[in-house]
N, C-alpha and C. Protein backbone atom coordinates (compact mmCIF):
# COMPACT_ATOMS: atom_id res chain seq x y z
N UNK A 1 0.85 -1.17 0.00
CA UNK A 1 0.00 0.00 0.00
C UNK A 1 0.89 1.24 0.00
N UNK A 2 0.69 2.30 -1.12
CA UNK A 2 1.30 3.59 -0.87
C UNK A 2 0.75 4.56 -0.20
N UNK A 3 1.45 5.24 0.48
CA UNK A 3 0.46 6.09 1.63
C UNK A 3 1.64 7.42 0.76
N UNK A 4 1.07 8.54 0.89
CA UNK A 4 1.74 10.10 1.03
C UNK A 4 0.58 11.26 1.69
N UNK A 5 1.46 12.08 2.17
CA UNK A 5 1.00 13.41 2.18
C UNK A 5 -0.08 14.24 2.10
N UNK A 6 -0.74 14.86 2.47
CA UNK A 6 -1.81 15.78 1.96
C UNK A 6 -0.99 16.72 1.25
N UNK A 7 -1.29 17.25 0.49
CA UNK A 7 -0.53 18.76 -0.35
C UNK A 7 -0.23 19.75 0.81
N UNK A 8 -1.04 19.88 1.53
CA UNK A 8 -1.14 20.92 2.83
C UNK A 8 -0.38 20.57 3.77
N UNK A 9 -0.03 18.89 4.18
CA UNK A 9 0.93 18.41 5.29
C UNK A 9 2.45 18.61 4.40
N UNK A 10 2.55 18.52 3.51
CA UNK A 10 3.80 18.45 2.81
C UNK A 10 4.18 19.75 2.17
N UNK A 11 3.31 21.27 2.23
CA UNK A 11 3.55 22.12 2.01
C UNK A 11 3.94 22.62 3.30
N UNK A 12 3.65 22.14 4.52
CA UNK A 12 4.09 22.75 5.84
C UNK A 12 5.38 21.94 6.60
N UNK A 13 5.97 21.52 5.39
CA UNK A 13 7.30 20.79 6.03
C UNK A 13 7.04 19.51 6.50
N UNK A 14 5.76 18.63 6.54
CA UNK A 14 6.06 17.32 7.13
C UNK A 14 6.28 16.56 5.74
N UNK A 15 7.23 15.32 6.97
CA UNK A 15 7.66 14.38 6.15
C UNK A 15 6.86 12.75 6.65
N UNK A 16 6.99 12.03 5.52
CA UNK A 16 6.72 10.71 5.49
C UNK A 16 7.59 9.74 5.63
N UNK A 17 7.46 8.60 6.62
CA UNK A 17 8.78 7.64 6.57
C UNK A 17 7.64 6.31 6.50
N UNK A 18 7.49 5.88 5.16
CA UNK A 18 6.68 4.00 5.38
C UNK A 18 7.43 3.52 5.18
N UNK A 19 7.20 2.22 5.94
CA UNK A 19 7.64 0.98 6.47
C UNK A 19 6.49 -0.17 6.15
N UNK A 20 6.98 -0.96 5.47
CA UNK A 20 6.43 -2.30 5.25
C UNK A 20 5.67 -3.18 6.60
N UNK A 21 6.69 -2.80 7.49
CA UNK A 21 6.02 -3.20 9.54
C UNK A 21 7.45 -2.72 9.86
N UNK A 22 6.48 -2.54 11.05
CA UNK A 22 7.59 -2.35 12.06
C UNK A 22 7.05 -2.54 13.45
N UNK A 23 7.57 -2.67 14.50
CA UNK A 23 7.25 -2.99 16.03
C UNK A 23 6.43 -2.11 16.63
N UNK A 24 7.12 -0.90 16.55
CA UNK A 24 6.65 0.40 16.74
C UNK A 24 6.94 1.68 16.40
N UNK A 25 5.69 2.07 16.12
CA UNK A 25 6.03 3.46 15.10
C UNK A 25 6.24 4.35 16.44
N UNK A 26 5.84 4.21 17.82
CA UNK A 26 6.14 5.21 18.66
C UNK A 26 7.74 4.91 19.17
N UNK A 27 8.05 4.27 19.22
CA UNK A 27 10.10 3.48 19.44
C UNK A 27 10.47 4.04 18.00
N UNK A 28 10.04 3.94 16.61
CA UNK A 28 10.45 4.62 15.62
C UNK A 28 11.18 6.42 15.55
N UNK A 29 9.67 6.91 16.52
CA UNK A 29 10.11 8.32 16.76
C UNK A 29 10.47 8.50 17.27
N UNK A 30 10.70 7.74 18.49
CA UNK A 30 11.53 8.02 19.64
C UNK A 30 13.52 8.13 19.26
N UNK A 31 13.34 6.79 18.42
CA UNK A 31 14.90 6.81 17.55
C UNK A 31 15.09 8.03 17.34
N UNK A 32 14.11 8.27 16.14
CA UNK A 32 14.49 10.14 15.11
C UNK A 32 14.60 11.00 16.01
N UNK A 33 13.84 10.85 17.27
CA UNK A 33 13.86 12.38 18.33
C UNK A 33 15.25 12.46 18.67
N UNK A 34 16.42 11.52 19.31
CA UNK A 34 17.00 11.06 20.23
C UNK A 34 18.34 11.34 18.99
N UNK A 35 18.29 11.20 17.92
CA UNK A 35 19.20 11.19 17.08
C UNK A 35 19.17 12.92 16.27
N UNK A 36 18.16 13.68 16.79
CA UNK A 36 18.12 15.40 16.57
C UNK A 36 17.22 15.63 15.63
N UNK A 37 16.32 14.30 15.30
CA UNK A 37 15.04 14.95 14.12
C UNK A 37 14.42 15.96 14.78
N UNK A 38 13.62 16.84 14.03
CA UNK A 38 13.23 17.91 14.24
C UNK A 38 11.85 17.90 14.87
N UNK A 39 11.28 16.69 14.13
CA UNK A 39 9.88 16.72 14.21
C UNK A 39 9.10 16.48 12.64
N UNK A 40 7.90 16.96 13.06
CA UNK A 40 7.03 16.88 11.81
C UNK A 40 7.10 15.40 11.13
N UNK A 41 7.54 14.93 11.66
CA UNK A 41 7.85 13.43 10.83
C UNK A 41 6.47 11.93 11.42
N UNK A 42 6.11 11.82 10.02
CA UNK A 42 4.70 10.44 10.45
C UNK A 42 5.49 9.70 9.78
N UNK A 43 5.45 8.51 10.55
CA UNK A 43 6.00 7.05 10.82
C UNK A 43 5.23 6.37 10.47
C-alpha cells in the first residue's frame, strides 16, 4: 500500500517515513527524536 502526504501536510514541512512493519512506530520516533530529528515526521 502507498500512503503520502496531503498537499497541505507536505507544504508545511512534514515528512513521510513507510515501512512495510515495524514494532513500533512510537520506538520509531523516539529513535528520530534522540538522534536530533526535528519533528514533523509520520511514521
Amino acid at each position: 500500500m502507498a500512503f503520502r502526504l496531503a498537499p497541505t501536510a507536505a507544504s508545511e514541512g512534514f515528512r513521510l517515513e513507510a515501512h512495510d512493519s515495524v514494532g513500533s512506530t512510537n520506538a520509531l520516533a523516539l529513535e528520530h527524536a534522540r538522534a536530533g530529528d526535528s519533528g514533523k515526521l509520520w511514521v
